[in-house]
PDB file of N, CA and C in Angstrom:
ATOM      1  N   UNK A   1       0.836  -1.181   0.000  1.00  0.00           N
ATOM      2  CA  UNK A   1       0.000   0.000   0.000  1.00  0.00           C
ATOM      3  C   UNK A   1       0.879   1.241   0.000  1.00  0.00           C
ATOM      4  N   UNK A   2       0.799   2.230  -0.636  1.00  0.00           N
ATOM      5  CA  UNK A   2       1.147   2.946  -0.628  1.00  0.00           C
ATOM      6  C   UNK A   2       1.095   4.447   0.701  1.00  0.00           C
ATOM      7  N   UNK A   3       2.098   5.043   0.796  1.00  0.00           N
ATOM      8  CA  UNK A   3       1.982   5.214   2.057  1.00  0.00           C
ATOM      9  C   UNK A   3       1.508   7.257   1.480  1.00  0.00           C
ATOM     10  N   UNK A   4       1.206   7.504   0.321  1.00  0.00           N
ATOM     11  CA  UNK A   4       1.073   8.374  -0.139  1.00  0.00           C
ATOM     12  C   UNK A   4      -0.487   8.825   0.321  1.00  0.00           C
ATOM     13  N   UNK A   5      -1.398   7.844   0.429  1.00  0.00           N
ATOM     14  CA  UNK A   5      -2.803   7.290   0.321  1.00  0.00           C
ATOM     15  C   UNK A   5      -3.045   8.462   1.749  1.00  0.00           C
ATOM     16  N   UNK A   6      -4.193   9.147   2.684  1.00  0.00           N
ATOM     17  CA  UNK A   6      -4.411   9.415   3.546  1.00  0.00           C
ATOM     18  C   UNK A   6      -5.206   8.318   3.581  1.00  0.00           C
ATOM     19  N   UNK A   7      -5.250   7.371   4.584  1.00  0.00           N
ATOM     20  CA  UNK A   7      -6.216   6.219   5.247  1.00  0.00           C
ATOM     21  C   UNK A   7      -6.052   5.506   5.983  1.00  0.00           C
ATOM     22  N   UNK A   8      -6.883   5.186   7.069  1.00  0.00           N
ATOM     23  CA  UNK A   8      -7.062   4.990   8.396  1.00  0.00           C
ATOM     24  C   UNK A   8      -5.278   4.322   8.970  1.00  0.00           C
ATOM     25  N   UNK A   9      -4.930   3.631   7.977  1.00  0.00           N
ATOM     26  CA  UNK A   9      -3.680   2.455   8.382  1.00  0.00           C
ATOM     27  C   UNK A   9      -2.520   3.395   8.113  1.00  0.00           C
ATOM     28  N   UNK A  10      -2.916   4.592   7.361  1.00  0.00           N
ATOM     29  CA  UNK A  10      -1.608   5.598   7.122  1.00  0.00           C
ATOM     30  C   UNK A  10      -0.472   5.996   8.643  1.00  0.00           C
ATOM     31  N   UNK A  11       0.627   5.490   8.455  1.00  0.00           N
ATOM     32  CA  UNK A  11       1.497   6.450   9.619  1.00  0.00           C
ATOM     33  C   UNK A  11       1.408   7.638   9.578  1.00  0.00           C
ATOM     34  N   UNK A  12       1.379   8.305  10.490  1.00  0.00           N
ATOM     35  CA  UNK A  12       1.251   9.603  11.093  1.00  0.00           C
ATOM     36  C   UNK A  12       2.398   9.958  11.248  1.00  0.00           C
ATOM     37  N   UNK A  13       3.109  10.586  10.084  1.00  0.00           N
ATOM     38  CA  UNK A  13       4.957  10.881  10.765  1.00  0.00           C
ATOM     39  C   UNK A  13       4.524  12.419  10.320  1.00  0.00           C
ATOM     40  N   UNK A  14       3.977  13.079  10.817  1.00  0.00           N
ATOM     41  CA  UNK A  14       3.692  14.632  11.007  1.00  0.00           C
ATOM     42  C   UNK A  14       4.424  15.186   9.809  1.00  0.00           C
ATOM     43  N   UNK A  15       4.140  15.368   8.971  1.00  0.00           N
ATOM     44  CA  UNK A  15       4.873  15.473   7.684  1.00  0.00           C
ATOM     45  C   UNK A  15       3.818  16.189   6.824  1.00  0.00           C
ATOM     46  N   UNK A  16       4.140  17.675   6.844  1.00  0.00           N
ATOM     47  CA  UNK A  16       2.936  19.022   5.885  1.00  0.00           C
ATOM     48  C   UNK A  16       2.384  19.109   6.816  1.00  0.00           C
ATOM     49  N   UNK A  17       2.488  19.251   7.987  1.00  0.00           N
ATOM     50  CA  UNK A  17       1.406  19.537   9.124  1.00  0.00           C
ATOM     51  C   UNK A  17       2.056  21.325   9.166  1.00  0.00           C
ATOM     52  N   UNK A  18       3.307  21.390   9.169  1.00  0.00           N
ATOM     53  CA  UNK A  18       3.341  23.033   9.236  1.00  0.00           C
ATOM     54  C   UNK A  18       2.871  23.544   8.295  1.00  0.00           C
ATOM     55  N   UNK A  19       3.400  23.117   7.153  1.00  0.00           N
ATOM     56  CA  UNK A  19       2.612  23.983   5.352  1.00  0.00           C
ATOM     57  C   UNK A  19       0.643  24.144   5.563  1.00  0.00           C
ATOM     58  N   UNK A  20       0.406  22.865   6.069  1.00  0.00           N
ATOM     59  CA  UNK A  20      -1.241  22.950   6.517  1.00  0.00           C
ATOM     60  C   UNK A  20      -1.212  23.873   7.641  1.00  0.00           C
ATOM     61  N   UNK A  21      -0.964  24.757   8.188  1.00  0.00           N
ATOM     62  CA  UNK A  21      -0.733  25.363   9.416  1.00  0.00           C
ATOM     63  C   UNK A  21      -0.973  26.451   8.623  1.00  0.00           C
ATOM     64  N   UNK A  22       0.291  26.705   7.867  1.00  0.00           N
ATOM     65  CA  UNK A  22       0.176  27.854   7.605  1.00  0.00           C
ATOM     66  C   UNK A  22      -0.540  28.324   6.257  1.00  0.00           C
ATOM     67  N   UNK A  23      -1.480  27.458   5.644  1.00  0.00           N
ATOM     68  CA  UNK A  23      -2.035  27.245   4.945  1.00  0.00           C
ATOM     69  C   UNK A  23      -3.331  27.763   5.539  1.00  0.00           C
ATOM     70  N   UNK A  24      -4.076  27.321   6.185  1.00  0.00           N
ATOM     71  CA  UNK A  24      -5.170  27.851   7.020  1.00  0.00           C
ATOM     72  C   UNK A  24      -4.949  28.910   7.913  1.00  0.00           C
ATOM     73  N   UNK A  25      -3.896  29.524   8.179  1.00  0.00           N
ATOM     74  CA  UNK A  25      -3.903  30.763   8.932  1.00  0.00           C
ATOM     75  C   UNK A  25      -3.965  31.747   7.306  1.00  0.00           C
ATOM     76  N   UNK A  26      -3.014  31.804   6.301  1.00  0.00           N
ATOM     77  CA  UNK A  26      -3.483  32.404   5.446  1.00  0.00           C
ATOM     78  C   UNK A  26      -4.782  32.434   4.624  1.00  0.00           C
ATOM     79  N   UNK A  27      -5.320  31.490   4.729  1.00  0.00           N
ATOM     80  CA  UNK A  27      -6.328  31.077   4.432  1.00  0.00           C
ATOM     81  C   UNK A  27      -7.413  32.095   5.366  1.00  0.00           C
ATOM     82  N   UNK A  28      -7.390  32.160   6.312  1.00  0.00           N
ATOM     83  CA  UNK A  28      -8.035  32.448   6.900  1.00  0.00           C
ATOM     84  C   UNK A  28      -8.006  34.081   7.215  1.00  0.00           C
ATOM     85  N   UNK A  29      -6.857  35.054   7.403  1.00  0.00           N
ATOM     86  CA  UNK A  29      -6.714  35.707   7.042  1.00  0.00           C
ATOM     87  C   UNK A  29      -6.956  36.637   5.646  1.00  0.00           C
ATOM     88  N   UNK A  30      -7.044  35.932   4.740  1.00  0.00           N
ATOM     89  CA  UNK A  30      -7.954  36.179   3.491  1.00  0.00           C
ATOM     90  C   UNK A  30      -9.386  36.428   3.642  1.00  0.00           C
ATOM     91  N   UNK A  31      -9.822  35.435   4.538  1.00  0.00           N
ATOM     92  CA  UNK A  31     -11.183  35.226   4.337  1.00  0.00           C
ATOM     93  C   UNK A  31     -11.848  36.943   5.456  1.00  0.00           C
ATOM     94  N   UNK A  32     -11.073  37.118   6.640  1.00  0.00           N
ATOM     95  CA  UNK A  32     -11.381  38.330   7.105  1.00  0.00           C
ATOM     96  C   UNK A  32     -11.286  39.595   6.996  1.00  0.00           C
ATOM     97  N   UNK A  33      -9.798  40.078   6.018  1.00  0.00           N
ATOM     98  CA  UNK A  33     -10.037  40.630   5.092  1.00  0.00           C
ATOM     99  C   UNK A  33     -11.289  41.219   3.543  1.00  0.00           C
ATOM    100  N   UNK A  34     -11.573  39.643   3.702  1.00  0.00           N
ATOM    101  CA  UNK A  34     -12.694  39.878   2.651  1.00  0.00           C
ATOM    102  C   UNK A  34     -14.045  40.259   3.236  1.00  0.00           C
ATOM    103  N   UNK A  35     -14.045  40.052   4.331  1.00  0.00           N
ATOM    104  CA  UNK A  35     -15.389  40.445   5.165  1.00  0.00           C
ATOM    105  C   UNK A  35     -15.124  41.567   5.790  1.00  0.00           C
ATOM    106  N   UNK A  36     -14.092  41.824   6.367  1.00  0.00           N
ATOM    107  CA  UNK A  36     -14.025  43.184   6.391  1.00  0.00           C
ATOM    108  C   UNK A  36     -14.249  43.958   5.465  1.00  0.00           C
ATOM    109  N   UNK A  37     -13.860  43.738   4.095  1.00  0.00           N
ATOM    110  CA  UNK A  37     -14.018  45.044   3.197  1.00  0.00           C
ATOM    111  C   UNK A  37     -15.772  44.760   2.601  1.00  0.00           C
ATOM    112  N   UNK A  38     -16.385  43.899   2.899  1.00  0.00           N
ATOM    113  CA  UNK A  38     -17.756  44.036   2.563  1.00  0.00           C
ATOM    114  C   UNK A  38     -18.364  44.432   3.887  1.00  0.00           C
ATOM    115  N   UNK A  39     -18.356  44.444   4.790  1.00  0.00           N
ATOM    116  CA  UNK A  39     -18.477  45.020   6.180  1.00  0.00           C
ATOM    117  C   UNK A  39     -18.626  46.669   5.533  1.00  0.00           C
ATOM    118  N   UNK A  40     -17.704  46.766   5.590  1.00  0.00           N
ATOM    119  CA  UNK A  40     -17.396  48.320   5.303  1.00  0.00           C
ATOM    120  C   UNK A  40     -17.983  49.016   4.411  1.00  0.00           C
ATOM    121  N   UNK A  41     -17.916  48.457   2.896  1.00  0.00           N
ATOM    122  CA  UNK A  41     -18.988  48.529   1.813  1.00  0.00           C
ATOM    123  C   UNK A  41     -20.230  48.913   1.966  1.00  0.00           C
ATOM    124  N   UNK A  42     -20.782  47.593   2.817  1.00  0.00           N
ATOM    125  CA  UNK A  42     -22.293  47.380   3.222  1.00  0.00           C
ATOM    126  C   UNK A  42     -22.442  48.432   4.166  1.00  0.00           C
ATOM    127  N   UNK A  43     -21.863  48.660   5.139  1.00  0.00           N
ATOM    128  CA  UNK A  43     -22.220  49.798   6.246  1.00  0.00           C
ATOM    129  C   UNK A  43     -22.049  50.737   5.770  1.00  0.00           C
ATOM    130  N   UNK A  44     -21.258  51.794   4.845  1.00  0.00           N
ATOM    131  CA  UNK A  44     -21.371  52.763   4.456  1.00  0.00           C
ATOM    132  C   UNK A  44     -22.871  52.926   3.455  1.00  0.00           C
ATOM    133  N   UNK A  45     -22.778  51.928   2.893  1.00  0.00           N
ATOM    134  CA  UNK A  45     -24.328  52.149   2.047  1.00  0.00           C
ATOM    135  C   UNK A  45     -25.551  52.415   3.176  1.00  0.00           C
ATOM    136  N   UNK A  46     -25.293  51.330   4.008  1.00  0.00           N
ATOM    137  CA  UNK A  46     -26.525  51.521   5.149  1.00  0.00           C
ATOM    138  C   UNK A  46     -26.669  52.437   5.758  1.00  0.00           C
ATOM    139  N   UNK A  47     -25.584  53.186   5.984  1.00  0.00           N
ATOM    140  CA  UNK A  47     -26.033  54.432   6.867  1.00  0.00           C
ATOM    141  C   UNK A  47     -26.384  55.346   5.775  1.00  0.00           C
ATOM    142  N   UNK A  48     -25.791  55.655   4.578  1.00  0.00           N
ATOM    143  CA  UNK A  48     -26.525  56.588   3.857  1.00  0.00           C
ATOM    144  C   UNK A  48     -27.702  55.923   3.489  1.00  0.00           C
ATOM    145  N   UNK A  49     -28.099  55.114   3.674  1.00  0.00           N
ATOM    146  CA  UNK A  49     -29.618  55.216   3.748  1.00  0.00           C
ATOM    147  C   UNK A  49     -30.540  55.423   4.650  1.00  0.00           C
ATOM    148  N   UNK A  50     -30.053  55.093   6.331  1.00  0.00           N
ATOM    149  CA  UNK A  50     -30.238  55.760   7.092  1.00  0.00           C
ATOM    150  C   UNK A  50     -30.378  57.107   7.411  1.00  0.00           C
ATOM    151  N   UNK A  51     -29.449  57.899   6.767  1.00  0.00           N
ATOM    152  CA  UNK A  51     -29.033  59.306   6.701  1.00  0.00           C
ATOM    153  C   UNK A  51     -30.571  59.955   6.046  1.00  0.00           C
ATOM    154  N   UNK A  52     -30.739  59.108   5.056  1.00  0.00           N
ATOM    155  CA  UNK A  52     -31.667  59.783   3.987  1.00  0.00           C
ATOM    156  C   UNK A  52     -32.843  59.240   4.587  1.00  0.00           C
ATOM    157  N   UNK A  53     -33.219  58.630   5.381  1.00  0.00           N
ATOM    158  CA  UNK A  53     -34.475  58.011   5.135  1.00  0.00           C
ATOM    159  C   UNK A  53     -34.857  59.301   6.728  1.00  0.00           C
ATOM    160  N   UNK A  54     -33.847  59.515   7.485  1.00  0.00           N
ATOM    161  CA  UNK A  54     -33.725  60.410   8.357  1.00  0.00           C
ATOM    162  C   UNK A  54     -34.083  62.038   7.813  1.00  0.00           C
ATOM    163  N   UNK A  55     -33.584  62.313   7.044  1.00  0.00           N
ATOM    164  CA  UNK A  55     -34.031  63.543   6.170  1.00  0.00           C
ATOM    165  C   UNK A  55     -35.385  63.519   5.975  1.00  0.00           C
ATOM    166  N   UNK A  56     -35.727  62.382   5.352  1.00  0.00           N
ATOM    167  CA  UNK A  56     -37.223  62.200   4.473  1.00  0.00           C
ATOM    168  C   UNK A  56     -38.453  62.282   5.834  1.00  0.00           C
ATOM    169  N   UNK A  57     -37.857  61.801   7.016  1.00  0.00           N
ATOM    170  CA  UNK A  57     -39.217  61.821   7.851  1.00  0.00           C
ATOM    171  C   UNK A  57     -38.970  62.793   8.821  1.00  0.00           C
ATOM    172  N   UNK A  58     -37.685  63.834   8.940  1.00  0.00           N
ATOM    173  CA  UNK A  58     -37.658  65.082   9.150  1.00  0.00           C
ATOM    174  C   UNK A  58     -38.512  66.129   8.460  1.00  0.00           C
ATOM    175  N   UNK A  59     -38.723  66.133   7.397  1.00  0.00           N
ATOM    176  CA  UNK A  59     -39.709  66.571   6.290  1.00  0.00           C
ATOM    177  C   UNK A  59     -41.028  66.541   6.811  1.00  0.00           C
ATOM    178  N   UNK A  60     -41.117  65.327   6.759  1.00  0.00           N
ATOM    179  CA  UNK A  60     -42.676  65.030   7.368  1.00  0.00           C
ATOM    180  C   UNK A  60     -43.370  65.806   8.774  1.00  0.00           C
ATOM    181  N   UNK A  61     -41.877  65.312   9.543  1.00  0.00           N
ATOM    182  CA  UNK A  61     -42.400  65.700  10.874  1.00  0.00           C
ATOM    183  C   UNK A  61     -42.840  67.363  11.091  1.00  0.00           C
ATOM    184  N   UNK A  62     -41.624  67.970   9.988  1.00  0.00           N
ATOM    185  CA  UNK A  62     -41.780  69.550  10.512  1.00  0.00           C
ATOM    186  C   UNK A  62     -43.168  69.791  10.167  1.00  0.00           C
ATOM    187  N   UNK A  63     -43.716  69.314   8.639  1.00  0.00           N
ATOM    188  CA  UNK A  63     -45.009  69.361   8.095  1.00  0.00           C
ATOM    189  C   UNK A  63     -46.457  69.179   9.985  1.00  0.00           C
ATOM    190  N   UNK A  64     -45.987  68.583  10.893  1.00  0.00           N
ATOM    191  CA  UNK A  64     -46.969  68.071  11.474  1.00  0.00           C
ATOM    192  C   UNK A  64     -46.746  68.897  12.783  1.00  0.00           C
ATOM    193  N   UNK A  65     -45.915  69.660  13.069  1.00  0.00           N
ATOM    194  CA  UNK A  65     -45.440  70.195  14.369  1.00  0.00           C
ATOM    195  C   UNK A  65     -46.592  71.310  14.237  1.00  0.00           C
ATOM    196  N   UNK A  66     -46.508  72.358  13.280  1.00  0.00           N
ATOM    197  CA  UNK A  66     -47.534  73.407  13.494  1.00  0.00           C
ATOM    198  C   UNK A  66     -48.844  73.398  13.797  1.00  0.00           C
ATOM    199  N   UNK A  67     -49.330  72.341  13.571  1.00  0.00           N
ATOM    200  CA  UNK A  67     -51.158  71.867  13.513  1.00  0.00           C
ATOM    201  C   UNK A  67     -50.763  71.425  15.571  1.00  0.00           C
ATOM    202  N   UNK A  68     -49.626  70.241  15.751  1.00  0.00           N
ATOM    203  CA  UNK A  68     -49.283  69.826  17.314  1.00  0.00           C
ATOM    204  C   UNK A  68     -49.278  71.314  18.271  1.00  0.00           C
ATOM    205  N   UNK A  69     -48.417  72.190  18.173  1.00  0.00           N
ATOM    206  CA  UNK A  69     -48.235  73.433  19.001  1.00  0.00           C
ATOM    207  C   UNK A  69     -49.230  74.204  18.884  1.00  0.00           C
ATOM    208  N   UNK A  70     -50.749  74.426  17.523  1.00  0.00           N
ATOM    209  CA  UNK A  70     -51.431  74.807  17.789  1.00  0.00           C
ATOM    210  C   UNK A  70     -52.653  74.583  18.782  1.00  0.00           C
ATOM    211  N   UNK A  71     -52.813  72.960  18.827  1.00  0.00           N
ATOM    212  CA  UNK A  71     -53.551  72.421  19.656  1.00  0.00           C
ATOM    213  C   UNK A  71     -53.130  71.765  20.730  1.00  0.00           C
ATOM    214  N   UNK A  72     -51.501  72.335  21.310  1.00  0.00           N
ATOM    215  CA  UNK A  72     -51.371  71.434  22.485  1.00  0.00           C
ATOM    216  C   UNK A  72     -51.541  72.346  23.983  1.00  0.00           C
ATOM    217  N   UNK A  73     -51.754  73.537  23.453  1.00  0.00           N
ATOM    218  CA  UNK A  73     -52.110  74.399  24.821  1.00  0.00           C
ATOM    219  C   UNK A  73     -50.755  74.585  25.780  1.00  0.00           C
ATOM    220  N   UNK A  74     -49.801  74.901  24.749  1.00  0.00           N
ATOM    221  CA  UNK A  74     -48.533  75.152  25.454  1.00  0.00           C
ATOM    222  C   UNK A  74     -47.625  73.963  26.197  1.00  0.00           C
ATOM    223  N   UNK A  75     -48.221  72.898  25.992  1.00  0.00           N
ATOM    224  CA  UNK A  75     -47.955  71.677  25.981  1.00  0.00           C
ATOM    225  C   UNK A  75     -46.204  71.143  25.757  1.00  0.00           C
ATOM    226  N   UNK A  76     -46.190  71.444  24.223  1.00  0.00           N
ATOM    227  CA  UNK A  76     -45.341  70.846  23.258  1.00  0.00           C
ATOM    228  C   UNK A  76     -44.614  72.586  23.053  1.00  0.00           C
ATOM    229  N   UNK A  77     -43.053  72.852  22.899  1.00  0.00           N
ATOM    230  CA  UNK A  77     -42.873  73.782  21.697  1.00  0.00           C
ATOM    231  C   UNK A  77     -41.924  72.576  20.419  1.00  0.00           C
ATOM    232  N   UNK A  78     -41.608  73.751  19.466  1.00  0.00           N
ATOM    233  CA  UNK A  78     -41.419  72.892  18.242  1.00  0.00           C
ATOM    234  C   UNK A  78     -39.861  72.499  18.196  1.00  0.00           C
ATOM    235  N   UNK A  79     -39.117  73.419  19.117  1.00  0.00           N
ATOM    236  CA  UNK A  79     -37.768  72.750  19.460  1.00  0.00           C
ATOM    237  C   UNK A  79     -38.044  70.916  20.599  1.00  0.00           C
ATOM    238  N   UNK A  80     -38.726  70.798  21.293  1.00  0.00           N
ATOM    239  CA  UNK A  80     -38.825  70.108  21.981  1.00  0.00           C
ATOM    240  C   UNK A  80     -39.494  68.341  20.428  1.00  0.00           C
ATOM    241  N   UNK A  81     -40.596  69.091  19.951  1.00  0.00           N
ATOM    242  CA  UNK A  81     -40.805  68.586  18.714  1.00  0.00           C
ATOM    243  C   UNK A  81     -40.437  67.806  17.903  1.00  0.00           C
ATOM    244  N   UNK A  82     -39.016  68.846  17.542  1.00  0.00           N
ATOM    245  CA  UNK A  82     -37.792  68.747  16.528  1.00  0.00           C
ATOM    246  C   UNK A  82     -36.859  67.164  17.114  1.00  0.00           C
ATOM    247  N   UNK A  83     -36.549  67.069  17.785  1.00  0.00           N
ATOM    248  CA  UNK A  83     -35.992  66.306  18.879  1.00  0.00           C
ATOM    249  C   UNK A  83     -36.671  65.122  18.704  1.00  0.00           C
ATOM    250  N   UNK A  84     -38.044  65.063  18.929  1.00  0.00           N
ATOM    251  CA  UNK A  84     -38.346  63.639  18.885  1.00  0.00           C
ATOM    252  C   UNK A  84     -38.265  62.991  17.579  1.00  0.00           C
ATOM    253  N   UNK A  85     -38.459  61.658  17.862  1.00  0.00           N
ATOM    254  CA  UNK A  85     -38.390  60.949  16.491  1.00  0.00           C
ATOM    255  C   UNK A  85     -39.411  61.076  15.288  1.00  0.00           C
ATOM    256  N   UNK A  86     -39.778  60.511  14.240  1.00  0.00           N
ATOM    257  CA  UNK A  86     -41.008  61.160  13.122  1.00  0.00           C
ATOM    258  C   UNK A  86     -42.296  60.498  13.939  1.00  0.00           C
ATOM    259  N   UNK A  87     -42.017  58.995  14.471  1.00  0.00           N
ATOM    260  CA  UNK A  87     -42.738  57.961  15.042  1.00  0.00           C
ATOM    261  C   UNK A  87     -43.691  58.787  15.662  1.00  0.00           C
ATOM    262  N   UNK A  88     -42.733  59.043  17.199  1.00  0.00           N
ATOM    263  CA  UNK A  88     -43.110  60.341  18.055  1.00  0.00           C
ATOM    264  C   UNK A  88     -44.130  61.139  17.708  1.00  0.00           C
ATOM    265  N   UNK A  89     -43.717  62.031  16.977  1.00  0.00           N
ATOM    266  CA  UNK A  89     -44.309  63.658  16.680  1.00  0.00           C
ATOM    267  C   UNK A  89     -45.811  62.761  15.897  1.00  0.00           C
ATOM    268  N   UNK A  90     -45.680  61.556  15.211  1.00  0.00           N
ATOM    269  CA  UNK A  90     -46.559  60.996  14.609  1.00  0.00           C
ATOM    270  C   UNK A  90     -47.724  60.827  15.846  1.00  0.00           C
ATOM    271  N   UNK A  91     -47.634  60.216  16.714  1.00  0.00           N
ATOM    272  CA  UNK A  91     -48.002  59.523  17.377  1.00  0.00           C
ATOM    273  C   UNK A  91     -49.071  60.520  18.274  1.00  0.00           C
ATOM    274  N   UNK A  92     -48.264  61.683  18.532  1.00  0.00           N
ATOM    275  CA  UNK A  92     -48.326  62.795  19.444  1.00  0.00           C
ATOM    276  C   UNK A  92     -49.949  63.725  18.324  1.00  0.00           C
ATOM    277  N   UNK A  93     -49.293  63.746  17.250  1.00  0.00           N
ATOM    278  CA  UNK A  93     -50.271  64.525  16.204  1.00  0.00           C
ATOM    279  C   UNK A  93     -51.608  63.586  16.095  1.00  0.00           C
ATOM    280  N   UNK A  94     -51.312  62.438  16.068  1.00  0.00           N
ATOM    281  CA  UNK A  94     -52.855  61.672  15.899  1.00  0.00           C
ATOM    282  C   UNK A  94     -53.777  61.631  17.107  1.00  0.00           C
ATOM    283  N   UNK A  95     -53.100  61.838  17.843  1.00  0.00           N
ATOM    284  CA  UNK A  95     -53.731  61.839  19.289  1.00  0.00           C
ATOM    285  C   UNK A  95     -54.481  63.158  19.270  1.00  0.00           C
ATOM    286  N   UNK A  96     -53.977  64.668  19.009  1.00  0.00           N
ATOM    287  CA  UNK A  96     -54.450  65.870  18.899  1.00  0.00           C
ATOM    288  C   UNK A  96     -55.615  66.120  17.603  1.00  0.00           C
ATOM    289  N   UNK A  97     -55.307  65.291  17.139  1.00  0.00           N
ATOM    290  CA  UNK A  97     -56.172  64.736  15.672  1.00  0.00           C
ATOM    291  C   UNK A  97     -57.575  64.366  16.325  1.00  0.00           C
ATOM    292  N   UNK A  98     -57.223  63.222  16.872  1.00  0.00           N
ATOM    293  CA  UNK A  98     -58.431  62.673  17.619  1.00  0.00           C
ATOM    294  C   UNK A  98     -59.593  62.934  18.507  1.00  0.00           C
ATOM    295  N   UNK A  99     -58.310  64.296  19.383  1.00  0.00           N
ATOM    296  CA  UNK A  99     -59.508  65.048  20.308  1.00  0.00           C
ATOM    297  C   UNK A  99     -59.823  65.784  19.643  1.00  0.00           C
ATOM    298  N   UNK A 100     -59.524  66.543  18.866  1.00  0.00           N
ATOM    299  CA  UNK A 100     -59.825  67.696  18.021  1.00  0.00           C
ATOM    300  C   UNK A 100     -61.074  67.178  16.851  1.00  0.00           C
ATOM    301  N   UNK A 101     -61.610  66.424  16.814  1.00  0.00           N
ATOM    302  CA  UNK A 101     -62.550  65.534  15.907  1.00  0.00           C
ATOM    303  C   UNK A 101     -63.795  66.638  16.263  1.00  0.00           C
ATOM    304  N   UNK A 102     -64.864  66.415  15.302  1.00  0.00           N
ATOM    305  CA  UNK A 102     -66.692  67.211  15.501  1.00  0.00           C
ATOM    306  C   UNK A 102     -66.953  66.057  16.133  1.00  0.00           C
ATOM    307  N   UNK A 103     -67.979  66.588  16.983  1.00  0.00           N
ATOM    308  CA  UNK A 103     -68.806  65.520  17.751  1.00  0.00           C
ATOM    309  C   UNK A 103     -69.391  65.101  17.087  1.00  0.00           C
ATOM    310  N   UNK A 104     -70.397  65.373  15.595  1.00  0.00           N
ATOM    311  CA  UNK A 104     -70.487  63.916  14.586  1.00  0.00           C
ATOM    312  C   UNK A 104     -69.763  63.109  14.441  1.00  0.00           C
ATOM    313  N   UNK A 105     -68.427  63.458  14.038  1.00  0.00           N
ATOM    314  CA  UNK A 105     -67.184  62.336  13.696  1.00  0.00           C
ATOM    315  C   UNK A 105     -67.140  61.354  14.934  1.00  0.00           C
ATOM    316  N   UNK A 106     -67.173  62.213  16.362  1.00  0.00           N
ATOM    317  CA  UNK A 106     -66.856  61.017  17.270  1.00  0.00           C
ATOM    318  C   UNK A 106     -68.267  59.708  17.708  1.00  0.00           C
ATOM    319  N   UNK A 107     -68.735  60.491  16.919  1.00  0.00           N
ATOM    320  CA  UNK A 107     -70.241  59.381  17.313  1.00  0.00           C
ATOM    321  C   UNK A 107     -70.525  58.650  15.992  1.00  0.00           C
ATOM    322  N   UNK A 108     -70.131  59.058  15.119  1.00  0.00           N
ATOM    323  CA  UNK A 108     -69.785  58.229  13.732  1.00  0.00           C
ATOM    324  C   UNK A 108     -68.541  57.388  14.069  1.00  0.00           C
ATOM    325  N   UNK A 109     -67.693  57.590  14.414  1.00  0.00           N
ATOM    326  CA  UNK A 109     -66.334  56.235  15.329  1.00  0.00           C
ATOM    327  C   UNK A 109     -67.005  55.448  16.308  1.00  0.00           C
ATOM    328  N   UNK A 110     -67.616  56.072  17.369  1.00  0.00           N
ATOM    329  CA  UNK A 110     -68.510  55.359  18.378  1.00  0.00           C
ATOM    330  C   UNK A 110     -69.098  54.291  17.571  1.00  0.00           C
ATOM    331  N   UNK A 111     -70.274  54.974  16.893  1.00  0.00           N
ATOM    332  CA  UNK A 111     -70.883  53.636  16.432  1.00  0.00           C
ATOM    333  C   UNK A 111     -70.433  52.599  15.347  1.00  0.00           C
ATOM    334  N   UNK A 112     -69.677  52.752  14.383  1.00  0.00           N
ATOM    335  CA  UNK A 112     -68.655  51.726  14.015  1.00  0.00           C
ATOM    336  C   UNK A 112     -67.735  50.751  14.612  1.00  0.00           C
ATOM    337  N   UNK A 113     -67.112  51.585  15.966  1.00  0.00           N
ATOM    338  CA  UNK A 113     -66.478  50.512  16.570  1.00  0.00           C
ATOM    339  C   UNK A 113     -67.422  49.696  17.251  1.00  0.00           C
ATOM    340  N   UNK A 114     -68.167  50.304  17.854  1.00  0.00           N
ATOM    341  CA  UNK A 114     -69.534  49.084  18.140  1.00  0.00           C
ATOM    342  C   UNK A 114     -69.572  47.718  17.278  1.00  0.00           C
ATOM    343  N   UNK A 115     -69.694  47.870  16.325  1.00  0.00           N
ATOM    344  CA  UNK A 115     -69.568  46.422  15.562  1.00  0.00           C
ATOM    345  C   UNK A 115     -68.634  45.679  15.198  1.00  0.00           C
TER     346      UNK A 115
END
């Protein structure tokens, strides 16, 4: 049999065990390199989309602050506003939305949610 063969009856005389050593440390070193630089790639794209998607519901929000400070009774100002998230100021405006409804509207909701 040839002793070239890797198999079970093969002697073990440690022989390419360093070249395999250093075979998989370069090896491997390659491979984190390569994820690092898509790491980096990918996160720079992500935050400029973050960046922008941050702009886009800054937009929105300022759109919703003036109707909030008119009906919050000194409540809210629009620096305090500015600050919160779009979610927030969202959240905050539907609520002022809601009380601010005609008492038709709220008895037209009344009786819909009824069913």
């Amino acid at each position: 049999m040839s002793k070239d063969l890797l198999s079970i009856e093969h002697d073990d005389d440690n022989e390419n065990y360093e070249a395999f050593n250093e075979f998989l440390t370069e090896h491997t070193e390659r491979n984190k390199k390569i994820a690092y630089s898509e790491i980096e790639m990918f996160g720079d794209s992500y935050l400029k989309e973050i960046e922008w998607k941050k702009k886009k519901d800054d937009k929105k929000k300022t759109k919703l602050i003036p109707y909030i400070i008119k009906h919050c009774e000194g409540k809210y100002d629009s620096k305090t506003l500015l600050e919160y998230s779009y979610d927030d100021v969202l959240e905050i405006y539907n609520e002022y939305r809601k009380e601010n409804r005609t008492l038709l509207s709220k008895f037209i909701h009344f009786i819909f949610n009824l069913s």
